[in-house]
Protein backbone atom coordinates (compact mmCIF):
# COMPACT_ATOMS: atom_id res chain seq x y z
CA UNK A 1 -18.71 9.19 -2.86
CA UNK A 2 -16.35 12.20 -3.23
CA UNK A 3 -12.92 11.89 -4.19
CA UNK A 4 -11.06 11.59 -0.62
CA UNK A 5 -9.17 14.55 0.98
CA UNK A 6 -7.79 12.90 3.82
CA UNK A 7 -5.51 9.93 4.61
CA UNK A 8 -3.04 7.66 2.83
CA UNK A 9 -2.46 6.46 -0.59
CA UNK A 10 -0.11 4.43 -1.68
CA UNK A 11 0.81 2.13 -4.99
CA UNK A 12 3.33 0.12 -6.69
CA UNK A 13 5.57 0.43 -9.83
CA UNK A 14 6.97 -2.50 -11.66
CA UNK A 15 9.38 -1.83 -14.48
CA UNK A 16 9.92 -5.13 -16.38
CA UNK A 17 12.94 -2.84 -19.03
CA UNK A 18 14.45 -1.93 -15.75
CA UNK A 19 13.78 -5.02 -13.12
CA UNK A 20 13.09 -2.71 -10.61
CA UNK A 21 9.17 -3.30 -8.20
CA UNK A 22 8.77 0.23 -5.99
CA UNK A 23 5.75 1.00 -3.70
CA UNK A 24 5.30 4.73 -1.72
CA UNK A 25 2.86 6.45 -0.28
CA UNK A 26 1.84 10.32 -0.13
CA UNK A 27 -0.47 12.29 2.17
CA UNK A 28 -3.41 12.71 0.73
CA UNK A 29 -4.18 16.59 2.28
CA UNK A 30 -0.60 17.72 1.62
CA UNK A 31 0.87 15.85 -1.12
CA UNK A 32 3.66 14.73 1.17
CA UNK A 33 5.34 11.25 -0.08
CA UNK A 34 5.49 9.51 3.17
CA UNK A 35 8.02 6.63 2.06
CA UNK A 36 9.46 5.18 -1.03
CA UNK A 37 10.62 1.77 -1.57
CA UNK A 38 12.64 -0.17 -3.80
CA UNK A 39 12.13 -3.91 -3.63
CA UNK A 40 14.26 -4.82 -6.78
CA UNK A 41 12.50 -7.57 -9.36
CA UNK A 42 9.22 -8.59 -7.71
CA UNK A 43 5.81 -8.13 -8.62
CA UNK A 44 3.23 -5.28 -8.73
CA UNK A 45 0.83 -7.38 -6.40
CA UNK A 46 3.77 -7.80 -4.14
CA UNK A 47 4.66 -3.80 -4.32
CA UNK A 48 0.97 -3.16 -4.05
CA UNK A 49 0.85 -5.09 -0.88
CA UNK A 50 3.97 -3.99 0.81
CA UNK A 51 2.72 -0.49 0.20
CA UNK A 52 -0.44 -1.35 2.20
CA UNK A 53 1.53 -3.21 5.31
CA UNK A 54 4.09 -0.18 5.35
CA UNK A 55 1.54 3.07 5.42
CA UNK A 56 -0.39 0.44 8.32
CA UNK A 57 3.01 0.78 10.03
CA UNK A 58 3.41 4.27 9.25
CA UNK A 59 0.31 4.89 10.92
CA UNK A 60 0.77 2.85 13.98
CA UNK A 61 4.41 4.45 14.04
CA UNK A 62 2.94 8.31 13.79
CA UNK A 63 -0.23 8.17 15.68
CA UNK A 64 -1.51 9.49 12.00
CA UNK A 65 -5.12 10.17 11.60
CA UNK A 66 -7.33 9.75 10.15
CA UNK A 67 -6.65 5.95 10.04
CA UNK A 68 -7.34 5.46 6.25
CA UNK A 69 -5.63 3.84 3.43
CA UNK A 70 -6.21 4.06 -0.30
CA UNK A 71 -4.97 1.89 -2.94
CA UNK A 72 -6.21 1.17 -6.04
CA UNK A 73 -5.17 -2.43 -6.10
CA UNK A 74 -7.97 -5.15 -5.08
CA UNK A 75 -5.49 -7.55 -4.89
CA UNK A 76 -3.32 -5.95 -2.35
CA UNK A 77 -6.88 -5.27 -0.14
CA UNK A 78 -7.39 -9.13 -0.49
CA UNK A 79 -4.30 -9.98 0.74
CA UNK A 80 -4.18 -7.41 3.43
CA UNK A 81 -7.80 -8.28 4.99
CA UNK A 82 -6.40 -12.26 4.72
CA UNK A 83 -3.60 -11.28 6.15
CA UNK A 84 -0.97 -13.20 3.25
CA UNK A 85 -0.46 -13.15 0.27
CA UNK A 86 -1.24 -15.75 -2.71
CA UNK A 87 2.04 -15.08 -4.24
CA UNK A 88 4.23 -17.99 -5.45
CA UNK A 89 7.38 -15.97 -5.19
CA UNK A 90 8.69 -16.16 -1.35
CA UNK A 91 10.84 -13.27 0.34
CA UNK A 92 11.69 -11.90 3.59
CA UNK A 93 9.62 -8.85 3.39
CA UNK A 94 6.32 -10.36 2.46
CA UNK A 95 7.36 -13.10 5.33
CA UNK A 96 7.82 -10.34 7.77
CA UNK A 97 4.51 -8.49 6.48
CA UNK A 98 2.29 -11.49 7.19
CA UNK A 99 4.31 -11.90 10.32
CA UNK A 100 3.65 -7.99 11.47
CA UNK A 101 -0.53 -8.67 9.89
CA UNK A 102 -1.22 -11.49 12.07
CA UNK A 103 1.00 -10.38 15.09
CA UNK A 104 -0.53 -6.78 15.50
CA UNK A 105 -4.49 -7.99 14.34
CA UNK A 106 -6.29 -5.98 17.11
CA UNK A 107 -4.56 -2.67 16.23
CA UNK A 108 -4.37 -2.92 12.89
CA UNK A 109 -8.56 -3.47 13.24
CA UNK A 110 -8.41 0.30 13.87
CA UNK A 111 -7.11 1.10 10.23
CA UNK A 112 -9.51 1.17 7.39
CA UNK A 113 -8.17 0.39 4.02
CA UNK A 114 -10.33 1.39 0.86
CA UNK A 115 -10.29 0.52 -3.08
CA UNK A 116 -9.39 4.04 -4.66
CA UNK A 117 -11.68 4.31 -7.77
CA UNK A 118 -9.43 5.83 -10.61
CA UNK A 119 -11.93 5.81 -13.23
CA UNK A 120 -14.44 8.05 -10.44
CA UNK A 121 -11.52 10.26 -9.00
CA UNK A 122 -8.45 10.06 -11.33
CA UNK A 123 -4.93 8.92 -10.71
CA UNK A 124 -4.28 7.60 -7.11
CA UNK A 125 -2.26 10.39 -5.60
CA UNK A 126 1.21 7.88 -4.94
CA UNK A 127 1.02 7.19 -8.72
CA UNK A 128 4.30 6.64 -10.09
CA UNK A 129 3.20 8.32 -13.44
CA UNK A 130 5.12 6.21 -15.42
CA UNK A 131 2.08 4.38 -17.43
């Protein structure tokens, strides 16, 4: 498979010096950062997931096509396609998350969400670049 050209990526940051879990997303065709997000200390799973259930929103929101999500986290595509997370640590957004997952199933059916390969295609484009 080619690297992909259209659709949305996203990924989390997690910056144990500064406390500080982020997750955005960017358009993949223009480069456009979609949203940014600051969650304060959390995880990267949790950022990874958030990132996932926002761009879904984002897409519902916009009417954006195609309906396609990258991320580069498998965990984050687990929990998204189980629609919670295994995390231990509890907090309104990932509440609300599973809440929006379960509540809006049949539209969020429509959205495909795929494992970006970084080792066949580089860098995810919403990479933080701060590895």
């Amino acid at each position: 498979m080619c690297r992909p050209v259209r659709g949305i990526a996203t990924d989390g940051a997690h910056s144990t010096k500064n406390r500080m879990t982020r997750y955005r997303a960017v358009d993949i065709s223009t480069g456009e950062e979609l949203f940014n997000v600051s969650l304060g200390n959390q995880t990267i799973n949790i950022a990874e997931f958030l990132g996932v259930v926002e761009a879904v929103k984002y897409i519902i929101e916009h009417n954006y096509s195609p309906r396609t999500i990258y991320t580069d986290s498998l965990t984050a595509i687990a929990w998204f396609k189980a629609k919670q997370t295994a995390s231990k640590k509890r907090n309104i957004a990932i509440k609300k998350a599973e809440v929006f997952l379960k509540a809006f199933a049949a539209d969020i059916a429509t959205i495909d969400v795929h494992h970006w390969d970084n080792r066949e295609w580089g860098e995810i484009p919403a990479d933080f670049g701060e590895k």
